[in-house]
N, C-alpha and C. Protein backbone atom coordinates (compact mmCIF):
# COMPACT_ATOMS: atom_id res chain seq x y z
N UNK A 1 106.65 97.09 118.45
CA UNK A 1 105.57 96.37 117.80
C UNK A 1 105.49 96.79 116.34
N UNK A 2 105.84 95.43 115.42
CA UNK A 2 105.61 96.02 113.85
C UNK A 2 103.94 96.53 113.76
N UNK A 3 103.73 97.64 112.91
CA UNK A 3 102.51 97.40 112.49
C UNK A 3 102.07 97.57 111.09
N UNK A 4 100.97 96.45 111.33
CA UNK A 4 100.37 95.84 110.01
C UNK A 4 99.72 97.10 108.56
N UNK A 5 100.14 97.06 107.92
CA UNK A 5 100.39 97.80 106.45
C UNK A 5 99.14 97.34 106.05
N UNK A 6 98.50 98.38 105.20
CA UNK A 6 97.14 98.34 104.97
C UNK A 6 96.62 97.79 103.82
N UNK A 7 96.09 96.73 103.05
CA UNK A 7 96.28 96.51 101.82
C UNK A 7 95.74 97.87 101.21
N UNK A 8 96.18 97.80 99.50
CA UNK A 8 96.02 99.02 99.07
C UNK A 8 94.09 98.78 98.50
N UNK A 9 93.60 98.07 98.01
CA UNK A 9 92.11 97.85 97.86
C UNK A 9 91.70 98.78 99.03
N UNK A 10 91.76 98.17 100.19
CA UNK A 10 91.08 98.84 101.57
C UNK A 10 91.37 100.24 101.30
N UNK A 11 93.23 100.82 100.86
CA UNK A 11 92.64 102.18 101.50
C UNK A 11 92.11 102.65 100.12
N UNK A 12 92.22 102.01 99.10
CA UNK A 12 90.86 102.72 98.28
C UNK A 12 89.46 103.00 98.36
N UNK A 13 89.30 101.94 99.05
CA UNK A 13 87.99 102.60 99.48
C UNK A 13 87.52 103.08 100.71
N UNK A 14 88.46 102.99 101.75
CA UNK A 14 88.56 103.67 103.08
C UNK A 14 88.82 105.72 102.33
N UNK A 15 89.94 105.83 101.35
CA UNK A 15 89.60 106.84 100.92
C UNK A 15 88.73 107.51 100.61
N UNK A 16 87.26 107.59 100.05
CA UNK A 16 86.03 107.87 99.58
C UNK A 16 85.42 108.15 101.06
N UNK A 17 85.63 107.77 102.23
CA UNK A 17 84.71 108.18 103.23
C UNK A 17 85.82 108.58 104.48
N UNK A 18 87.21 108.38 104.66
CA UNK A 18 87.47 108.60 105.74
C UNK A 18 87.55 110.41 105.64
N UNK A 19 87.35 111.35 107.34
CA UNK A 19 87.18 112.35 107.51
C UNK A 19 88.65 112.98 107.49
N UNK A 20 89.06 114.42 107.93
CA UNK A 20 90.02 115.01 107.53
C UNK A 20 90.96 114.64 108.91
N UNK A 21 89.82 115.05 109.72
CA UNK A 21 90.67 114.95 111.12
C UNK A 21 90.82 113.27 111.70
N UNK A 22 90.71 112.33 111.06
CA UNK A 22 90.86 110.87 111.09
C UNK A 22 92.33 111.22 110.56
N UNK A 23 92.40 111.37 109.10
CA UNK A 23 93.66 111.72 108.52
C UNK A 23 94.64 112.49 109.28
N UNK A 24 94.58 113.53 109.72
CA UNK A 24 95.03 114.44 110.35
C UNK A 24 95.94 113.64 111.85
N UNK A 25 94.78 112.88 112.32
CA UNK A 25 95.63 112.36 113.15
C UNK A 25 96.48 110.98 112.78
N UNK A 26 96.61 110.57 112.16
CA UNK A 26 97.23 109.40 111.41
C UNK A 26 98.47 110.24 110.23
N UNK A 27 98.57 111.84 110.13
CA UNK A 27 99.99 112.24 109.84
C UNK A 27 100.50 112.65 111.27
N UNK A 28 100.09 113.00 112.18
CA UNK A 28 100.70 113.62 113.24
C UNK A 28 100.99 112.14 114.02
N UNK A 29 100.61 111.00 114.11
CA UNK A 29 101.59 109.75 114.22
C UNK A 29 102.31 109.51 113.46
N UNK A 30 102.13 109.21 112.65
CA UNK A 30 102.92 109.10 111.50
C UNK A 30 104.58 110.22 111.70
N UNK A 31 104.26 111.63 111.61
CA UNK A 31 105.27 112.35 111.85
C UNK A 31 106.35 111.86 113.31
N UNK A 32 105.45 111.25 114.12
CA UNK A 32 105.98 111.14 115.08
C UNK A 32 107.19 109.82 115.04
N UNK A 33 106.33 108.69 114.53
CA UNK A 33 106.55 107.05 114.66
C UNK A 33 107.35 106.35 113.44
N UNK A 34 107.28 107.17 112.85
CA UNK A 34 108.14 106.48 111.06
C UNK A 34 109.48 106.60 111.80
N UNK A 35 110.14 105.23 111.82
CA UNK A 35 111.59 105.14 112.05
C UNK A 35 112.81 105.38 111.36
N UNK A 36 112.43 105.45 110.06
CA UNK A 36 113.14 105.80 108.90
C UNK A 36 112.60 106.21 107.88
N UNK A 37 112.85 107.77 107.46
CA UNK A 37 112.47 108.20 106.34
C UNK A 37 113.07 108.02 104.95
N UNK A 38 114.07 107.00 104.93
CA UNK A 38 114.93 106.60 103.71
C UNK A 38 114.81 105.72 103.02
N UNK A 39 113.88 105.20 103.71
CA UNK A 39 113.21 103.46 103.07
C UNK A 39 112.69 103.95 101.94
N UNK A 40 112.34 103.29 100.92
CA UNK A 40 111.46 103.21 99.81
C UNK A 40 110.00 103.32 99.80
N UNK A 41 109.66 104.27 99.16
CA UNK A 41 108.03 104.21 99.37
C UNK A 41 107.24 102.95 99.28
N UNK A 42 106.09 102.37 99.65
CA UNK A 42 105.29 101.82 99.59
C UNK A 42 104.46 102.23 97.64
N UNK A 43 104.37 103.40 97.10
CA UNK A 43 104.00 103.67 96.47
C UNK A 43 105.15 103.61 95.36
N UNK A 44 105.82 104.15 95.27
CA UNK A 44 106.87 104.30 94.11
C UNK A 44 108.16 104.23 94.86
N UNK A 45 108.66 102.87 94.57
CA UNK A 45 110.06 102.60 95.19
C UNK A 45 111.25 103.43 94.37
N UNK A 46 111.51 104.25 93.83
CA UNK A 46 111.95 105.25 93.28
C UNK A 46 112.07 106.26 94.25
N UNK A 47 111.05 106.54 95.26
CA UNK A 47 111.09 107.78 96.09
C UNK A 47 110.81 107.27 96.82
N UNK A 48 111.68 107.84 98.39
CA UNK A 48 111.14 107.75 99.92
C UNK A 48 109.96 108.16 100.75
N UNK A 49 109.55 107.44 101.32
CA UNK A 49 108.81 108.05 102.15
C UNK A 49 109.10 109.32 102.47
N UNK A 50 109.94 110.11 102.73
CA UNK A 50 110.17 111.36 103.34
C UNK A 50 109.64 112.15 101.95
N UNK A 51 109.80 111.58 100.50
CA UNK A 51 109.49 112.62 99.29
C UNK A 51 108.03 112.25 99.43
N UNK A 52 107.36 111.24 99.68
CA UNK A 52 105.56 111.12 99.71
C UNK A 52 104.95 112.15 100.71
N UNK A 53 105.86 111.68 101.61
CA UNK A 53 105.42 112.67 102.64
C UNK A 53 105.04 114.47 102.53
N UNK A 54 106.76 115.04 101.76
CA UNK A 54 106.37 116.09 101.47
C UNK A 54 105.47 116.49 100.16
N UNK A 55 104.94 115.47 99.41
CA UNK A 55 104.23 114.88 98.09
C UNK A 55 102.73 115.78 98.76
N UNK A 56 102.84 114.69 99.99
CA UNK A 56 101.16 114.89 99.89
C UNK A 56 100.45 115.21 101.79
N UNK A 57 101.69 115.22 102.58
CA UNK A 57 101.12 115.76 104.04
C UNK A 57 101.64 116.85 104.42
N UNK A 58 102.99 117.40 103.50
CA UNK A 58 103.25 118.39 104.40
C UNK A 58 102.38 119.77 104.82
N UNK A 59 101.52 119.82 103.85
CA UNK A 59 100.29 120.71 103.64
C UNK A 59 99.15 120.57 104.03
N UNK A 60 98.83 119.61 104.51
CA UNK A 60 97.72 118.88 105.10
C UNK A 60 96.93 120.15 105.78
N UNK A 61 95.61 119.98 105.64
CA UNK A 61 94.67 121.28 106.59
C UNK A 61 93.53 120.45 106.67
N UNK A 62 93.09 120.35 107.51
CA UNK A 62 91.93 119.74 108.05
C UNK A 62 90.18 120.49 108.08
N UNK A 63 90.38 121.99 107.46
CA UNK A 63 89.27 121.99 106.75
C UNK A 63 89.24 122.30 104.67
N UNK A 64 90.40 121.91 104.32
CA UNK A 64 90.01 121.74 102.97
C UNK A 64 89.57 120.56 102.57
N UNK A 65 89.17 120.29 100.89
CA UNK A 65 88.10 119.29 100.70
C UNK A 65 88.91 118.37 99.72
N UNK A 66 89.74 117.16 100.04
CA UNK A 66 90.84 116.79 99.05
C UNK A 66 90.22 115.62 97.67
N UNK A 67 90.59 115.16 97.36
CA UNK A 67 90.32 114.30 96.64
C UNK A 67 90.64 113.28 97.02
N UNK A 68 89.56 111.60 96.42
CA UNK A 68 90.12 110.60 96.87
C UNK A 68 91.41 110.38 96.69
N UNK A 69 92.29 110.58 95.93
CA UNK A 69 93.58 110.03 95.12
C UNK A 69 94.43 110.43 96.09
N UNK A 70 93.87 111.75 96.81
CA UNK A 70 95.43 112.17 97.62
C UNK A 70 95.25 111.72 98.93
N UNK A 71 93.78 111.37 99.66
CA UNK A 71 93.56 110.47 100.35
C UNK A 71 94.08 109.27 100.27
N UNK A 72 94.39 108.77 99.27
CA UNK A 72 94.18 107.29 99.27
C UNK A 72 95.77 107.35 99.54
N UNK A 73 96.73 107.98 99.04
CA UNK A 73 97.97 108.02 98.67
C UNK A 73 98.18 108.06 100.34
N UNK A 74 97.94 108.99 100.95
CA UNK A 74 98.54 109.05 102.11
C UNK A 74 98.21 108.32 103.06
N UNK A 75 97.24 107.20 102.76
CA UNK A 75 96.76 106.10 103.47
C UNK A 75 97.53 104.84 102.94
N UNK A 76 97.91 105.10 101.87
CA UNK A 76 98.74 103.90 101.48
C UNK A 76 99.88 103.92 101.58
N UNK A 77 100.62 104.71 101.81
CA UNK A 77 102.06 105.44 102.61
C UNK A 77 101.99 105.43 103.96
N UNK A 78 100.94 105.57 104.56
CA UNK A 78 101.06 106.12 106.26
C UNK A 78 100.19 105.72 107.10
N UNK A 79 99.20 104.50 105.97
CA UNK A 79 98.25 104.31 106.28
C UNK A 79 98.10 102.91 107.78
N UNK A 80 99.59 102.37 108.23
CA UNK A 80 99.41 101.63 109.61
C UNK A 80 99.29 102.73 110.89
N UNK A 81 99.48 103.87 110.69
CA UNK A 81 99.28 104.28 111.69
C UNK A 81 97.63 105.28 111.92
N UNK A 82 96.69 104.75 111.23
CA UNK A 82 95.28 105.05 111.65
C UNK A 82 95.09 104.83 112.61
N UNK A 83 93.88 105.07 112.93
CA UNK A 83 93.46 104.98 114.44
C UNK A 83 92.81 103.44 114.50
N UNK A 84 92.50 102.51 115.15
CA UNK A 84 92.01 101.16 115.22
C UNK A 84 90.44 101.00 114.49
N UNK A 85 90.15 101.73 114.69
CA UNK A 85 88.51 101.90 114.67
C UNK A 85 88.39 102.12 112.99
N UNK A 86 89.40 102.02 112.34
CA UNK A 86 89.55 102.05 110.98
C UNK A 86 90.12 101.40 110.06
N UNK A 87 90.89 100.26 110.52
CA UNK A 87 91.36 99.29 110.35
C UNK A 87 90.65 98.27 110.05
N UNK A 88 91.20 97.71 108.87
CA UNK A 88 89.80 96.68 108.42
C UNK A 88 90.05 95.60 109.36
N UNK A 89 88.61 94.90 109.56
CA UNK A 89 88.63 93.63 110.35
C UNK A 89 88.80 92.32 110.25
N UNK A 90 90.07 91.70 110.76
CA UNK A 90 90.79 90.32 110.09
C UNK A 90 89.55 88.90 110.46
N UNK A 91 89.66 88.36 109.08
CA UNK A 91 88.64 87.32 108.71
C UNK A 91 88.98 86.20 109.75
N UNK A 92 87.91 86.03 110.41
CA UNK A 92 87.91 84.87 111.46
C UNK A 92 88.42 83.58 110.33
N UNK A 93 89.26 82.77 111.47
CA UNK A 93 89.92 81.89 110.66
C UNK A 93 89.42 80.41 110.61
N UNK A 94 89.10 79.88 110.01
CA UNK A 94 88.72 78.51 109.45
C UNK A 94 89.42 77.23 110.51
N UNK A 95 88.60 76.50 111.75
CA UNK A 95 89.26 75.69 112.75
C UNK A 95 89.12 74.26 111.58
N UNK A 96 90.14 74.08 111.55
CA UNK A 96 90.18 72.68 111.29
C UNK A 96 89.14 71.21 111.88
N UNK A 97 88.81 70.65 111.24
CA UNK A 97 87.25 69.66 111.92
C UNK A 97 88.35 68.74 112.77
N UNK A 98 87.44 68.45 113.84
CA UNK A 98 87.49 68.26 114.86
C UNK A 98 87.56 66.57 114.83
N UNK A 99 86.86 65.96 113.53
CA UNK A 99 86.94 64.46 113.49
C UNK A 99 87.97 64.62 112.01
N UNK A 100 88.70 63.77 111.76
CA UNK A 100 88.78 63.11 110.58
C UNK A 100 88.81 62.34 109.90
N UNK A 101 88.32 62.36 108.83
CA UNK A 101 87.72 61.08 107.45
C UNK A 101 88.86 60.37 107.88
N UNK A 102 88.63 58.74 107.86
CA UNK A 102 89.52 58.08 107.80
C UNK A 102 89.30 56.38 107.23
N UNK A 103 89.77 55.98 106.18
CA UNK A 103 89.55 54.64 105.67
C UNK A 103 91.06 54.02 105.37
N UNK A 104 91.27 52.65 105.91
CA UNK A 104 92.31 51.47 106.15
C UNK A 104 92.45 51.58 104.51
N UNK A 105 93.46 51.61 104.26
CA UNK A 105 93.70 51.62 102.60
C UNK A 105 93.72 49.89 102.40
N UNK A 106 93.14 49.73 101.11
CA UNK A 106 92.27 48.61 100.42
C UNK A 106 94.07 48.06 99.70
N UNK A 107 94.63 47.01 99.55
CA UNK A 107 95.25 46.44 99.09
C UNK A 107 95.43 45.40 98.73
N UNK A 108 93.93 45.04 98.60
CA UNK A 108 93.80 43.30 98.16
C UNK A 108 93.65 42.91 96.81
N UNK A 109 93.77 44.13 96.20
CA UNK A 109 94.08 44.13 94.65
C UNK A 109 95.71 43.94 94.07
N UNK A 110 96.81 44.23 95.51
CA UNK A 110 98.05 44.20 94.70
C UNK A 110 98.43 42.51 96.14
N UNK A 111 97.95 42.22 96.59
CA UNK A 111 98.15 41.15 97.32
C UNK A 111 98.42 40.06 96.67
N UNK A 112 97.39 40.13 95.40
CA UNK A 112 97.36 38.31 95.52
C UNK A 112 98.67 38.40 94.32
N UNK A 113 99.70 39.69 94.02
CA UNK A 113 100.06 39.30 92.60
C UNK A 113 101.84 39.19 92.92
């Protein structure tokens, strides 16, 4: 199952409030579930995921007090594998109406010529 990549807006501001041990468990999936560490970052396609990684989780401690930026970074790198309950919620989608407008097109202007 692919999973869905987080826009980066969201984890900006999912950064500012999410907890350590939310994070915490979203690198220890993450460590687990990344299929390839050679791909190109999400952040700077210059460096792999495996260099973000050691950038900004390999140190990870769950009672220090980080900053948004390094939050945000590792949510925007690693950030499909959060837990659900943190995942922003997809906009109910717009049903198409049920009748539609419909008028016999008028051509009695090119008829008589």
């Amino acid at each position: 199952m692919k999973l869905k990549i987080l826009p980066k807006r969201y984890c900006r501001e999912l950064s500012k409030t999410v907890p350590n041990d939310v994070l915490l468990k979203l690198i220890l999936r993450a460590m687990d579930e990344v299929p390839d560490w050679t791909k190109p970052s999400r952040a700077n396609k210059g460096l792999t995921r495996a260099v973000n990684w050691n950038y900004f989780c390999k140190d990870f401690d769950v009672d220090e007090k980080y900053s948004p930026v390094r939050k945000y970074r590792i949510l925007e790198e690693f950030g499909e594998y959060i837990s659900d309950e943190y995942k922003p919620v997809p906009k109910a989608k717009r049903e198409a109406p049920s009748t539609v407008a419909h008028f016999e097109p008028d051509f009695s202007k090119f008829k008589n010529k």
